[in-house]
Structures are given as structure tokens and as C-alpha cells.
Protein backbone atom coordinates (compact mmCIF):
# COMPACT_ATOMS: atom_id res chain seq x y z
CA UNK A 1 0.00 0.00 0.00
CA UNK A 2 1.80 3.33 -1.18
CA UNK A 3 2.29 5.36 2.06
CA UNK A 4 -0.47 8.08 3.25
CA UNK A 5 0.58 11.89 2.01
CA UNK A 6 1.18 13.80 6.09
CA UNK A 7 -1.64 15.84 6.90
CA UNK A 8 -0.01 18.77 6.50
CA UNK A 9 0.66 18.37 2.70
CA UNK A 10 -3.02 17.59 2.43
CA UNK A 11 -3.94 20.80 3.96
CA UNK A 12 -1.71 23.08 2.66
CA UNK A 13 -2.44 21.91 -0.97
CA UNK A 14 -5.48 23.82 -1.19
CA UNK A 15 -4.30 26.97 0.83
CA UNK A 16 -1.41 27.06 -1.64
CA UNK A 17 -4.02 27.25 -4.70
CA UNK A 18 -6.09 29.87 -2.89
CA UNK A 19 -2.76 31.86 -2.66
CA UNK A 20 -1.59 31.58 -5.96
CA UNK A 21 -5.04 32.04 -7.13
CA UNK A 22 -5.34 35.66 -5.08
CA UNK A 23 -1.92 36.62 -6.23
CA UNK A 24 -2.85 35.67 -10.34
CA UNK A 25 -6.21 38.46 -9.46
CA UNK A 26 -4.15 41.11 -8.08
CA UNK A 27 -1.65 40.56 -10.81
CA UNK A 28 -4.17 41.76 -13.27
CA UNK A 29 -4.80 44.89 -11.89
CA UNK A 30 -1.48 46.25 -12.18
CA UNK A 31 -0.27 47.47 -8.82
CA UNK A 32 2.52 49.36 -9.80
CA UNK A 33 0.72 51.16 -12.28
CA UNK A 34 -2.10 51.90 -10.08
CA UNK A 35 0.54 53.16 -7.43
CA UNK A 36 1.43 55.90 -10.14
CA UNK A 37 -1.76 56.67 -10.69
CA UNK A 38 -2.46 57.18 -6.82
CA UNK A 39 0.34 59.54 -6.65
CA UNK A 40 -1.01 61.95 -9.00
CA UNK A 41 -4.53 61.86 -6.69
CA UNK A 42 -3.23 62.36 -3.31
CA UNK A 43 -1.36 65.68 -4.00
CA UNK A 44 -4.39 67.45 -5.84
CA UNK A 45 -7.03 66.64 -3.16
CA UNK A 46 -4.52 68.69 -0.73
CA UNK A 47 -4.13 71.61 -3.35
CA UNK A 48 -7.88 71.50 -3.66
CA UNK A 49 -8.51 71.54 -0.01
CA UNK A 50 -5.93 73.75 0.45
CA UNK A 51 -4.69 71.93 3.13
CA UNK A 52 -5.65 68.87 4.90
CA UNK A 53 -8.77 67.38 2.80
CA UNK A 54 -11.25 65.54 4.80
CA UNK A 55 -9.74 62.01 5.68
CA UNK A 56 -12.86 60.18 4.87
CA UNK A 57 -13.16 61.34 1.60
CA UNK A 58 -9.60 60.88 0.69
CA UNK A 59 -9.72 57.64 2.10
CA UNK A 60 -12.35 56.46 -0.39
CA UNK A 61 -10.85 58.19 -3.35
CA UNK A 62 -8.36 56.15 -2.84
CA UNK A 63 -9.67 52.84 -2.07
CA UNK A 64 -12.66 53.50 -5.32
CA UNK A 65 -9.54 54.90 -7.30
CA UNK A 66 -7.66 51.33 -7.02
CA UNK A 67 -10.84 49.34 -7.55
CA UNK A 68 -11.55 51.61 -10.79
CA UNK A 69 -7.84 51.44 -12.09
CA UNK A 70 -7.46 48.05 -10.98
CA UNK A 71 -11.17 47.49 -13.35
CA UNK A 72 -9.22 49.18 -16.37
CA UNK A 73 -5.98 46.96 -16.12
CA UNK A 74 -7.83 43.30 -15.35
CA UNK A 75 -9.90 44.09 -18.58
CA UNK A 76 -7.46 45.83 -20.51
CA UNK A 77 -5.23 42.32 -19.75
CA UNK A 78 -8.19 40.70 -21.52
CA UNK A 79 -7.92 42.44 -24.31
CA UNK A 80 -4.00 41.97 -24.61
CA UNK A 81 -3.53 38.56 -23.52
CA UNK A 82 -2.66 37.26 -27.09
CA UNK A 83 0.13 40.02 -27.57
CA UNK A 84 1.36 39.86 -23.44
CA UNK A 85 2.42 35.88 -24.23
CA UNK A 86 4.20 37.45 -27.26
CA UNK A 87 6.21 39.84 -25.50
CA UNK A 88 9.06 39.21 -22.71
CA UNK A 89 8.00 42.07 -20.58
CA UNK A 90 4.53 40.68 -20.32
CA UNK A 91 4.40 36.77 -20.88
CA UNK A 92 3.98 36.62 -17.31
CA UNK A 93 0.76 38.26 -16.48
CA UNK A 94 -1.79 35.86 -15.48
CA UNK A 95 -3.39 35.23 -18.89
CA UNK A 96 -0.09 35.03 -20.98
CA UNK A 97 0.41 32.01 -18.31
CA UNK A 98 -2.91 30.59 -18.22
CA UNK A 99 -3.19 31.08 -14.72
CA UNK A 100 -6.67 32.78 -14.92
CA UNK A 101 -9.38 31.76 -17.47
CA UNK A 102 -9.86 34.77 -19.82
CA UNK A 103 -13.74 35.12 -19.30
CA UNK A 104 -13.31 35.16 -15.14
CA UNK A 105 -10.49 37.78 -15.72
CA UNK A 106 -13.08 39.96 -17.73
CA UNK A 107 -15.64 39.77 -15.55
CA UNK A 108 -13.23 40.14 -12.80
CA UNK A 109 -12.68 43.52 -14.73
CA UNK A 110 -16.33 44.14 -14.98
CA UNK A 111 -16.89 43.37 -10.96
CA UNK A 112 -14.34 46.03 -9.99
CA UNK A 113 -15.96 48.68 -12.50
CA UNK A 114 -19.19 48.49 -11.09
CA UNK A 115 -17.96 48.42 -7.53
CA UNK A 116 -16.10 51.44 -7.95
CA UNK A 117 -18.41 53.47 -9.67
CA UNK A 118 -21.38 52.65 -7.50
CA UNK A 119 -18.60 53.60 -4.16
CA UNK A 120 -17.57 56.54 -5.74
CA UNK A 121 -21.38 57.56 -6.01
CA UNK A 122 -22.24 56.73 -2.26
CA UNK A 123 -18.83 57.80 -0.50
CA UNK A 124 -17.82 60.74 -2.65
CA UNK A 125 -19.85 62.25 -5.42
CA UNK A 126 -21.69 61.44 -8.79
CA UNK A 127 -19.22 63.66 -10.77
CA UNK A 128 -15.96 62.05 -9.53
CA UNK A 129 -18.24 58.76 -10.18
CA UNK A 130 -18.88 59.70 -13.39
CA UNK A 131 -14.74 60.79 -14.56
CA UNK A 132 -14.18 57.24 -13.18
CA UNK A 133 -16.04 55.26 -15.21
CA UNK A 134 -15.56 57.62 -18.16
CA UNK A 135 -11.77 56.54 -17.20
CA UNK A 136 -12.01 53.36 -17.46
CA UNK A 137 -14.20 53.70 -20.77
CA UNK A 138 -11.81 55.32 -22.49
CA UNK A 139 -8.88 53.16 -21.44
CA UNK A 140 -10.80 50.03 -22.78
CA UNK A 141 -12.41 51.02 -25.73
CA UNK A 142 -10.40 54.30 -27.22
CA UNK A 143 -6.81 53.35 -26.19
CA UNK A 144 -6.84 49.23 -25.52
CA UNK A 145 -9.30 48.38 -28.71
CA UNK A 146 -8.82 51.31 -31.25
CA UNK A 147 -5.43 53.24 -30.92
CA UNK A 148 -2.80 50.60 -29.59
CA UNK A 149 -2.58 48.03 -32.35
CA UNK A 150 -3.46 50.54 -34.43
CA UNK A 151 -1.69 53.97 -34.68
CA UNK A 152 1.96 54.86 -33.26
CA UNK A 153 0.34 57.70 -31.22
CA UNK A 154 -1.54 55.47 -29.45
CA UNK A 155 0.03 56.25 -25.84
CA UNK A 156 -0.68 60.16 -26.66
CA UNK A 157 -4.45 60.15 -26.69
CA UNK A 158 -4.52 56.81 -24.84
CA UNK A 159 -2.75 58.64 -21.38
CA UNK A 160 -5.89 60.37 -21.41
CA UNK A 161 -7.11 57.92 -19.59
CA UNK A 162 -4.28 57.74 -17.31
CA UNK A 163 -4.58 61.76 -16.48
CA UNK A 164 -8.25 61.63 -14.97
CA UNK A 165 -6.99 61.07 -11.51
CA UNK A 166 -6.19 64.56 -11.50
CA UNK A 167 -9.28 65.58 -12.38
CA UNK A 168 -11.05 62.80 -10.04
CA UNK A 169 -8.61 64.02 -6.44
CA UNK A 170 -9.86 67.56 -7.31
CA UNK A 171 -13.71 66.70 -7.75
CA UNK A 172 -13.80 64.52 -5.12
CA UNK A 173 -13.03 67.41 -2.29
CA UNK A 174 -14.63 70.59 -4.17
CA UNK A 175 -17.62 68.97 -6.13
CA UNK A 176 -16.69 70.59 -9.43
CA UNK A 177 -14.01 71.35 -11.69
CA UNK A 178 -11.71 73.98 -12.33
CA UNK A 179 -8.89 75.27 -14.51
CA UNK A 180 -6.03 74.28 -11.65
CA UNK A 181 -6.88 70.08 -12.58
CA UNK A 182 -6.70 70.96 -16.03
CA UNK A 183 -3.23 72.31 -15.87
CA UNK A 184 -2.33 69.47 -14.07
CA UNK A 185 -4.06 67.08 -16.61
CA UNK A 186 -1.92 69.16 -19.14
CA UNK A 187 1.53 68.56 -16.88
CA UNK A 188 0.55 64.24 -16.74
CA UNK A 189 -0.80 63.94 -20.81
CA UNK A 190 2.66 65.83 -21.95
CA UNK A 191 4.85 63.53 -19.80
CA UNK A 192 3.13 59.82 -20.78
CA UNK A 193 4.63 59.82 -24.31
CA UNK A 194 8.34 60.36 -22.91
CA UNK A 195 8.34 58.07 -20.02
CA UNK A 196 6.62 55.21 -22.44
CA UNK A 197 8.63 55.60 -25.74
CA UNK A 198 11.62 55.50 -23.70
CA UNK A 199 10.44 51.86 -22.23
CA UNK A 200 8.81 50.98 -25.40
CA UNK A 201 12.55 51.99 -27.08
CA UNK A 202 14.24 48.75 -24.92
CA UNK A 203 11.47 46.43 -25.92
CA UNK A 204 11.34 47.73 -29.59
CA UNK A 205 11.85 44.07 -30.65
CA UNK A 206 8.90 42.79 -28.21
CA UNK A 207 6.35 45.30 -29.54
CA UNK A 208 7.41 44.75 -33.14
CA UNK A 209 7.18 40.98 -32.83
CA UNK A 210 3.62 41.89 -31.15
CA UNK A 211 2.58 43.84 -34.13
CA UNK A 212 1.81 47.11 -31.89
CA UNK A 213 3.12 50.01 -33.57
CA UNK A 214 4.80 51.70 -30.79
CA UNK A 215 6.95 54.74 -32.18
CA UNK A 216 10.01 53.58 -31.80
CA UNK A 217 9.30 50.34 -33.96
CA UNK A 218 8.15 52.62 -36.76
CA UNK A 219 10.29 55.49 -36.60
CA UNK A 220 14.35 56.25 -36.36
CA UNK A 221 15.80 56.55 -32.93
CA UNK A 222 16.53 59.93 -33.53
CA UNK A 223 12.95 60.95 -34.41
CA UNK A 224 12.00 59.21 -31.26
CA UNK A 225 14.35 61.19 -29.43
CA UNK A 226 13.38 64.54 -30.77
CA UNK A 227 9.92 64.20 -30.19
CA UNK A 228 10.33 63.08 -26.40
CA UNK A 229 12.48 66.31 -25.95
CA UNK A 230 9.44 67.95 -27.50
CA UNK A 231 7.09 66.48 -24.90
CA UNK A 232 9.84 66.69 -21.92
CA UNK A 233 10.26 70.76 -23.12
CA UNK A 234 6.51 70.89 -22.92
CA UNK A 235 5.67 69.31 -19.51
């Protein structure tokens, strides 16, 4: 009779799929992206308070914040899971690996969208509600299905998306918008196309092999070069 596995193995079997299970869902939201996209909230809500804004409401700004980034990410790894198992910098997110099932990632996605939204409306107010899900929107369907296999400016229009926080930390302590957030949006939309071409330029072989025209597999170094100085000169 082959010997009995110790209880402990038996136990810990499940505990360890559970884990790795837990780990695969918070893989698809993208921490560290999120965490950038956190540090562009926090500041604003103080400049719009003009001091100390009410810990409550930061509080769920930034716990509604993560779920709604975290939404954008999970689905936008839906979207891209046949070009992340192409690329080295991405064939080991949770889908590349088969490690989630691509239909519980999406709704996984979906989940976190709603929940957001709907805490945002409750917690803070319909208008930072309503930049969050427009947020997410245009992350899925204007930069993730139309601009990124399709145009090498994708990341200038598509960091849109990723400038809304600004707008979201300053609504979320005065009620309504201003021309200060918009400055601000103008300061993070002129610094995405830098900081990504000049990742995007030490994976040129990964996005090329992907078939996403990223600027620097479609244009000279030098042109690439130029035109983050532009940007940099800009911000």
C-alpha cells in the first residue's frame, strides 16, 4: 500500500491554490501602475482643499480609485492577452500564463468597475463617479481596442485615460471642476509619451514581434528622441 501523504501536505495543498489564485487576481490589476496613478490623486485633493482634505473622503478616493484602475488593467489584460504571451515584458501576467481563465479575468474587470463606480457615487460624489467610469471607458475602448494596435500615437491620446486622476482628487473634495486640474491634466498627458517611448525603445523588438506600432518600432531613434524632448520641453 503506497504510504499516506502527512496531513499537512493535504492541507496546505489547497491553501497554496487559494494563494496563488489571489496573487494571479491582483496581478491583473497592475499594482505598480495603479501606485502611479495614486500619486497623481493624493497631491491634488490637498491643493484642492488647500490643506488637509477631509480624511474620509480621501480615504475612499483612494480605495474607489484602485478598484476603478485596478477594473481598467484586469480588462485591458483581456484584451492583450494574445500580444502579453508574445512579449518578454509581459508573458507573465496571469493570462499570458494561463493562470486565470480569460472570461473570469473579464468579468473580474467588470466586478471592480461596477464596484467602484457605484462607491464613488455613495462615498464621494456622482461627478468624480462619473470621470471614473468615463476613465475606465476610455482606457478600454479608445486606447486598448482602437489606438494601440493601431496607430503609433496610441500612448498620446490613450494617457488620457491615465490623467483623470487629477481631475477625479480635485472633484472629489470641491464637487466641481476647475482650470487648476486641467493644468495638471496638461503637466501628466505631456509627460506619458516620454516616459513610455523611452520603455517601449528597450522592448522595440517585443512590440514589433507583437505587431503594436509603438513609435520607436516605426520610426528612427533619432525621431523618437526629438519628439520626447518635445514632450519633456513641454511638460
Amino acid at each position: 500500500m503506497p504510504p499516506t501523504a502527512p496531513a499537512e501536505a493535504v492541507t496546505e495543498a489547497p491553501g497554496r491554490r487559494l494563494g496563488a489564485s489571489l496573487r494571479a487576481y491582483v496581478a491583473l490589476t497592475k499594482p505598480r501602475v495603479i501606485e502611479l496613478l495614486l500619486i497623481t490623486t493624493l497631491p491634488v485633493m490637498f491643493l484642492a482643499a488647500k490643506g488637509l482634505p477631509p480624511v474620509g473622503t480621501a480615504l475612499a478616493t483612494l480605495i474607489f480609485g484602485t478598484l476603478s484602475a485596478g477594473a481598467a488593467n484586469a480588462i485591458n489584460c483581456y484584451i492583450d492577452r494574445d500580444i502579453d504571451a508574445k512579449m518578454r515584458r509581459t508573458r507573465r501576467r496571469p493570462l499570458a500564463r494561463a493562470q486565470v481563465r480569460p472570461g473570469a479575468a473579464l468579468i473580474f474587470g467588470i466586478t471592480l468597475a461596477v464596484l467602484s463606480t457605484a462607491g464613488f457615487v455613495v462615498t464621494v460624489n456622482a461627478l468624480a463617479a462619473a470621470l471614473s467610469a468615463s476613465a475606465i471607458l476610455y482606457y478600454v475602448f479608445v486606447y486598448s481596442l482602437l489606438l494601440k494596435r493601431r496607430t503609433s500615437q496610441n500612448v498620446v491620446w490613450g494617457g488620457i485615460a491615465g490623467c483623470m486622476p487629477v481631475l477625479i482628487g480635485w472633484v472629489a473634495v470641491t464637487g466641481s471642476l476647475a482650470l487648476t486640474p486641467f493644468l495638471l491634466f496638461g503637466v501628466v498627458f505631456l509627460w506619458t509619451p516620454p516616459h513610455t517611448w523611452t520603455l517601449a525603445m528597450r522592448y522595440r523588438e517585443d512590440y514589433a514581434a507583437a505587431g503594436v506600432p509603438m513609435l520607436p518600432v516605426v520610426a528612427g531613434e533619432r525621431r523618437v528622441i526629438v519628439e520626447s524632448l518635445v514632450y519633456t520641453w513641454a511638460t
